[in-house]
N, C-alpha and C. Protein backbone atom coordinates (compact mmCIF):
# COMPACT_ATOMS: atom_id res chain seq x y z
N UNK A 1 0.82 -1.20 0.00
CA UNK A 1 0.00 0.00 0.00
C UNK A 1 0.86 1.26 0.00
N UNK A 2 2.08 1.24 0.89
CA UNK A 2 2.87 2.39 0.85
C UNK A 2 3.54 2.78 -0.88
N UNK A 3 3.84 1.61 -1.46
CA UNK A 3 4.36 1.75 -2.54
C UNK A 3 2.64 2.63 -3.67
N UNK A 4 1.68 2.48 -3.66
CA UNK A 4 0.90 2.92 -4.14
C UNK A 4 0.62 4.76 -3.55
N UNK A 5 0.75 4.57 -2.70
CA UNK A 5 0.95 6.08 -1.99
C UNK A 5 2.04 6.85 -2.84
N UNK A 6 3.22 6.36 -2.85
CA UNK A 6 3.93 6.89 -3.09
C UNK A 6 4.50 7.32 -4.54
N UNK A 7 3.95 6.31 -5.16
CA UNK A 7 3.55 6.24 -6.80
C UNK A 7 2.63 7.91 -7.11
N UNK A 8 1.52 7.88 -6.02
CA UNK A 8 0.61 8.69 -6.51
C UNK A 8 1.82 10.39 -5.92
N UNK A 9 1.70 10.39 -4.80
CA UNK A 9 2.99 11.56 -4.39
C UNK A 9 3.79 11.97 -5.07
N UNK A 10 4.53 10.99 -6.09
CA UNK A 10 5.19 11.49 -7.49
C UNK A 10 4.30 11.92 -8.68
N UNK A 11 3.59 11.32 -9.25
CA UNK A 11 2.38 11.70 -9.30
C UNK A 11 1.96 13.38 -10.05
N UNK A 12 2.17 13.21 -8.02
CA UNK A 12 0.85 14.53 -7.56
C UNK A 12 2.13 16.08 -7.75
N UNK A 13 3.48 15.25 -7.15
CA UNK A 13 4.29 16.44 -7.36
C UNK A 13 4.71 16.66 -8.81
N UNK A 14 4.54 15.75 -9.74
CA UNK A 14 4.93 16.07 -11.30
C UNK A 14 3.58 16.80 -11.66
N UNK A 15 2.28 16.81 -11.29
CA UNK A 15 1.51 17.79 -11.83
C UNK A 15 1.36 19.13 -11.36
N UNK A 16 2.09 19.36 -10.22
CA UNK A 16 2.18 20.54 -9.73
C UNK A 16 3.34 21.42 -10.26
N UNK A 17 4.38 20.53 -10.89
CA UNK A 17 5.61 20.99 -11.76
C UNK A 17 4.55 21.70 -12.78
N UNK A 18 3.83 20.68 -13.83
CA UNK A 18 3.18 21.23 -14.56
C UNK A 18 1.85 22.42 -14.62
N UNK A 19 2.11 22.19 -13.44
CA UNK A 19 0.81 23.68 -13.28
C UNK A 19 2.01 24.85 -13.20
N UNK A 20 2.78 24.96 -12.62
CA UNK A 20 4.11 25.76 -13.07
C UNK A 20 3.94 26.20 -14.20
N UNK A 21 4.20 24.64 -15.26
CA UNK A 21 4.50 25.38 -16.46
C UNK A 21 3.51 25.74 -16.80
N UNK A 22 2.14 25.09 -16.89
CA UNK A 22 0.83 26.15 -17.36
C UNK A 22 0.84 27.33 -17.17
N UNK A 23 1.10 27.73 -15.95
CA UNK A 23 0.87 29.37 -15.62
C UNK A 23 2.27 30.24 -16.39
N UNK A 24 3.41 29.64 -17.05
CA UNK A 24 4.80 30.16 -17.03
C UNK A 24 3.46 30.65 -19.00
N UNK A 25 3.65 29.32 -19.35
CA UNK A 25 3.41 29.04 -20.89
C UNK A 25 2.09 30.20 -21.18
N UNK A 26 1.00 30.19 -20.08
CA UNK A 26 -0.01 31.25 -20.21
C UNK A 26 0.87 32.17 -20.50
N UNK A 27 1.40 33.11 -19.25
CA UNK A 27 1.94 34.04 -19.39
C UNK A 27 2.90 34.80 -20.38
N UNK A 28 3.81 33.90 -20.88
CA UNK A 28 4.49 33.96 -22.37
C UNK A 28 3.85 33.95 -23.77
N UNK A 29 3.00 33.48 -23.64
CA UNK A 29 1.82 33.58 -24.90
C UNK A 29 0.58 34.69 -25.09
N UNK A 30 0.94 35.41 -24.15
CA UNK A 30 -0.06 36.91 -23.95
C UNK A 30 0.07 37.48 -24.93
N UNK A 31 -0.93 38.43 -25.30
CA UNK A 31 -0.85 39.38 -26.44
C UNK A 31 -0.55 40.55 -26.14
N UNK A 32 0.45 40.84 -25.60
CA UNK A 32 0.66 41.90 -25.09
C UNK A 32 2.68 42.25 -25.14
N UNK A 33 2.76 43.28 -25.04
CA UNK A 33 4.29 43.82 -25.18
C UNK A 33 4.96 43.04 -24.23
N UNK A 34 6.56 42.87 -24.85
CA UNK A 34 6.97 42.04 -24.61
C UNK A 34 7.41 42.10 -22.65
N UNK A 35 8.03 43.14 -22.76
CA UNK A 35 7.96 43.74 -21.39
C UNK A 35 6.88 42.64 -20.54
N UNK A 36 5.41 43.00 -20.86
CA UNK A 36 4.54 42.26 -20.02
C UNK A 36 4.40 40.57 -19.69
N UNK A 37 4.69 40.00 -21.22
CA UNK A 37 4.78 38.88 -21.31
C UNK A 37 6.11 38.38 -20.21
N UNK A 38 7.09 39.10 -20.29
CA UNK A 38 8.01 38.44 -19.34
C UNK A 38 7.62 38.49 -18.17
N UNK A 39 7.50 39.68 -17.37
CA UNK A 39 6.62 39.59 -15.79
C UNK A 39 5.82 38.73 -15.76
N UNK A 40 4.73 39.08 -16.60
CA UNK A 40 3.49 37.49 -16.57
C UNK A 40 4.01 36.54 -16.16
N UNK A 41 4.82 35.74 -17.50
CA UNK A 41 5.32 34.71 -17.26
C UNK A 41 6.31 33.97 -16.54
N UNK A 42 7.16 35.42 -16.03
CA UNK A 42 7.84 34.38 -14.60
C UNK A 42 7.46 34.96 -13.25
N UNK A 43 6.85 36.09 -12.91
CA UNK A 43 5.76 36.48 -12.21
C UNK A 43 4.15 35.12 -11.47
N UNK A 44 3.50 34.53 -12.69
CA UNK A 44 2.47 34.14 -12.39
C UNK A 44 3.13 32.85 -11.81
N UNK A 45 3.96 32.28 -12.09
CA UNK A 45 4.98 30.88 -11.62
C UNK A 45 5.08 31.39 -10.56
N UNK A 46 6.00 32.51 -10.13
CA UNK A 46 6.51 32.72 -8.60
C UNK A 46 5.81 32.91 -7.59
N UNK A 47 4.32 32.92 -8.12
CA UNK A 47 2.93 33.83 -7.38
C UNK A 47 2.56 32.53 -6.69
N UNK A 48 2.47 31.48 -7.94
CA UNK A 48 1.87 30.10 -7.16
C UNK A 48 2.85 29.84 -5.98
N UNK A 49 4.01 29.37 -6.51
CA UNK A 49 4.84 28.87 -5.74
C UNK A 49 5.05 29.56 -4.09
N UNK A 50 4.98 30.37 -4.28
CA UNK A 50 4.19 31.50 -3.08
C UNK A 50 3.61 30.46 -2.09
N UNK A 51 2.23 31.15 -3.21
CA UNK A 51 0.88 30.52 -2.73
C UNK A 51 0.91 29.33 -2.60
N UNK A 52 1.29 28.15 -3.06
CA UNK A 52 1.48 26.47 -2.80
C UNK A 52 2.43 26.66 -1.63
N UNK A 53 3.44 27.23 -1.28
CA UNK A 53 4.54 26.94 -0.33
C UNK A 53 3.89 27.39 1.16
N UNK A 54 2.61 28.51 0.89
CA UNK A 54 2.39 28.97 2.19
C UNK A 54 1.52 27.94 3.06
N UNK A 55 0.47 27.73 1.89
CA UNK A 55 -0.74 26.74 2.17
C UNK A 55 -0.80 25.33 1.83
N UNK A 56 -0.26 25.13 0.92
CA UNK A 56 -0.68 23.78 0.13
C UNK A 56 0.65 22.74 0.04
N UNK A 57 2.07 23.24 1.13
CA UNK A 57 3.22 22.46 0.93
C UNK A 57 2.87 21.45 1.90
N UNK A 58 3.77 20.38 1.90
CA UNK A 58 3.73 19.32 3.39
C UNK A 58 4.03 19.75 4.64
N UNK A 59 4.91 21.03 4.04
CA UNK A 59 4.89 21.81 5.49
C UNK A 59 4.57 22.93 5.45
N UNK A 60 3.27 23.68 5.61
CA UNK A 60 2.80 24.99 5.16
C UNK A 60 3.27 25.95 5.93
N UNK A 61 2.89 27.59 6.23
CA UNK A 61 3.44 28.27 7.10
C UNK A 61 2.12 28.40 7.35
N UNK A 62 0.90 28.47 6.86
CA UNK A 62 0.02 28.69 7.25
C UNK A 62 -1.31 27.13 7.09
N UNK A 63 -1.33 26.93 8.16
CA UNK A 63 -2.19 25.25 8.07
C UNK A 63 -3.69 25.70 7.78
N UNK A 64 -4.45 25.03 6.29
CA UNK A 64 -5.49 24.66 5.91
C UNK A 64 -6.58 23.64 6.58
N UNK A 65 -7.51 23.85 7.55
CA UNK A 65 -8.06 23.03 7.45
C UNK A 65 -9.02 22.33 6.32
N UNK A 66 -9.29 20.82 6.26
CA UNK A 66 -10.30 20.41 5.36
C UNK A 66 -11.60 20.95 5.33
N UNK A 67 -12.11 21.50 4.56
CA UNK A 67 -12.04 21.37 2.89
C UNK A 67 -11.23 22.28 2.33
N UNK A 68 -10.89 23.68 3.23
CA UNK A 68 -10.22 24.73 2.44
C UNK A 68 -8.90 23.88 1.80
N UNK A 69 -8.44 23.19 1.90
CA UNK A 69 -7.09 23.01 1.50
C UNK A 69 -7.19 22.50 0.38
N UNK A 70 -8.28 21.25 0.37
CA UNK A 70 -8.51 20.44 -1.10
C UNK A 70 -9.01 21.68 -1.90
N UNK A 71 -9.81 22.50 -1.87
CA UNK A 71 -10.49 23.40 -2.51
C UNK A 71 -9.88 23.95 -3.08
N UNK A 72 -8.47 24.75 -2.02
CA UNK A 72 -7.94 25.87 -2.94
C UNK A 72 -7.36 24.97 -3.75
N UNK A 73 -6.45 23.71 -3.57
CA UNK A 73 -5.47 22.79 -3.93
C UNK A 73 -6.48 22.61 -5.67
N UNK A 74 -7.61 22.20 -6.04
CA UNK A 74 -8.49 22.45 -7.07
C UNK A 74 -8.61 23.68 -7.88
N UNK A 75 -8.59 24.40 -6.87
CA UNK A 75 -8.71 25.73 -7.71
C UNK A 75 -7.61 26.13 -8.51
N UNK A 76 -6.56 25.72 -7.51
CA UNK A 76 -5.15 25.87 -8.60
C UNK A 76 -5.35 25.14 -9.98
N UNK A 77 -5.30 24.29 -9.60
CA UNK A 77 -5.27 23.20 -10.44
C UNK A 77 -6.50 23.72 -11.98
N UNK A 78 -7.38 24.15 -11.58
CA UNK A 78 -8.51 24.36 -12.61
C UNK A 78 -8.47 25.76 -12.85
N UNK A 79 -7.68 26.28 -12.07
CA UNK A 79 -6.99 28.02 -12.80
C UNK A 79 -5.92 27.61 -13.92
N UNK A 80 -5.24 26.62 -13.80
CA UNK A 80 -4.51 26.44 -14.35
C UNK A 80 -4.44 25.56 -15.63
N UNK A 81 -5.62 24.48 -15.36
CA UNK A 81 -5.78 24.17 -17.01
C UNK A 81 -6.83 25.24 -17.75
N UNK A 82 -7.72 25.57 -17.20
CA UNK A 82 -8.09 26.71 -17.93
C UNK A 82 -7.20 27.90 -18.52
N UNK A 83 -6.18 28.06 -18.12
CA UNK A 83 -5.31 29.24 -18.47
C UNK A 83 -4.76 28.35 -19.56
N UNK A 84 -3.90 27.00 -19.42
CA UNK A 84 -3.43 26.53 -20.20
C UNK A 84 -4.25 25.95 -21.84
N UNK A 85 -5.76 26.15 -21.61
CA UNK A 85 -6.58 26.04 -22.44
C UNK A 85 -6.70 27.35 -23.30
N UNK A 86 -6.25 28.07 -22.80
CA UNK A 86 -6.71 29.34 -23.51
C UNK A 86 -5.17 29.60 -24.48
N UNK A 87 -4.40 29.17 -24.00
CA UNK A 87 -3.35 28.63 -24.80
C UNK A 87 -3.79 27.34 -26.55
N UNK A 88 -4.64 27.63 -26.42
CA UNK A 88 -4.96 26.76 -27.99
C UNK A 88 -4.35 25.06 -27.40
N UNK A 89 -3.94 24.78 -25.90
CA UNK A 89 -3.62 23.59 -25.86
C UNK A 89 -5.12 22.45 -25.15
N UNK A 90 -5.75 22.64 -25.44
CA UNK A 90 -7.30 22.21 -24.90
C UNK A 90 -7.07 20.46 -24.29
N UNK A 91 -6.46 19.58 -25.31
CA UNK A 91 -6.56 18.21 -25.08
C UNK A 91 -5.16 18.05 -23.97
N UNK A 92 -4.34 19.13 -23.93
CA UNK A 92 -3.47 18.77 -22.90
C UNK A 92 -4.13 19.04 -21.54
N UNK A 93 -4.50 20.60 -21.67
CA UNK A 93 -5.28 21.01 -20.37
C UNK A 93 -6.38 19.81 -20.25
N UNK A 94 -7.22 19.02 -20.61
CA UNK A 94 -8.20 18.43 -20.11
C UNK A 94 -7.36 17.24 -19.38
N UNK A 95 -6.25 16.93 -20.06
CA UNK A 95 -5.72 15.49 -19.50
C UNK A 95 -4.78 15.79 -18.31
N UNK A 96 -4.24 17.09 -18.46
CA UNK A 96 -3.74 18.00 -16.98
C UNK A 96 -4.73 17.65 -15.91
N UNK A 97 -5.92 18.27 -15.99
CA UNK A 97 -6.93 18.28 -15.01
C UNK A 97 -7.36 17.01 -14.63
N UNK A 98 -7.62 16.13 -15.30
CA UNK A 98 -7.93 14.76 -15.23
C UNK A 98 -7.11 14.14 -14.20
N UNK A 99 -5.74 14.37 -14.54
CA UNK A 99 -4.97 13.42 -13.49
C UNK A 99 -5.16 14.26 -12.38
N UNK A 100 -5.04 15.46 -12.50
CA UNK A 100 -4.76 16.53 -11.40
C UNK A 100 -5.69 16.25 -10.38
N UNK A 101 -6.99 15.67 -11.05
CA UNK A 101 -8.38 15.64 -10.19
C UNK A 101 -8.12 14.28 -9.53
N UNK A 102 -7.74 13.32 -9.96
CA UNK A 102 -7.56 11.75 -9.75
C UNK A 102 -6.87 11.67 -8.71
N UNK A 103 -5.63 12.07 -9.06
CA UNK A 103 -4.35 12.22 -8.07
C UNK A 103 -4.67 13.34 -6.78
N UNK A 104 -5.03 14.00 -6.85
CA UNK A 104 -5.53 14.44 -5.79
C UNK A 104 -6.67 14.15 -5.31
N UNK A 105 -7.79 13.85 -5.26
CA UNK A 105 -8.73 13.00 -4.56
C UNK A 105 -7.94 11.59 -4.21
N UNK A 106 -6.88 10.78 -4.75
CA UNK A 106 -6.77 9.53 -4.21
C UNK A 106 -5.56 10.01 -3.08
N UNK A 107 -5.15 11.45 -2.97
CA UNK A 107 -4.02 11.71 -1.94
C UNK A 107 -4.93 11.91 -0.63
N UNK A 108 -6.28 12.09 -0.81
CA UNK A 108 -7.60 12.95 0.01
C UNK A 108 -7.80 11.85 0.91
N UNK A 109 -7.70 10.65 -0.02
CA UNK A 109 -8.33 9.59 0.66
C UNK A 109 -7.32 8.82 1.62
């Protein structure tokens, strides 16, 4: 059972890499001067990582109780294939979210 845990924990931390890059790849693909596109895009990365490190790490600085934690932990997650959808990448973002949703509900449990 531990080995299945831990399968999913890799997992769960390779889709959180990729919500990274969703928010990096949004941000670089803006229509907007270039100036902006760079802040965006390594800006909206550093924002999460922030925000995941305060609330949503194994060791937070600030502790979530349940449900807020799964919630926001979703919200990222579905800010982020939506952003990455709007990127013209639609069948990646759905299969992003898919695991994102899987893998995190089976970490819930």
């Amino acid at each position: 059972m531990d080995t299945i845990k831990d399968i999913n924990y890799l997992i769960l931390f390779l889709v959180e890499l990729a919500m990274l890059y969703n928010f990096a790849a949004w941000g670089f693909t803006l229509r907007a001067p270039t100036v902006v596109r760079y802040l965006v895009g390594l800006g909206a990365p550093s924002a999460v990582i922030v925000l995941w490190g305060a609330f949503f790490s194994p060791d937070p600085a600030f502790t979530l109780v349940q449900p807020w934690n799964a919630i926001g932990e979703y919200a990222l997650f579905s800010l982020s294939a939506m952003l990455i959808a709007k990127t013209g990448r639609v069948k990646y973002a759905a299969i992003f979210f898919a695991v994102a949703v899987i893998s995190e509900s089976i970490a819930l449990l």
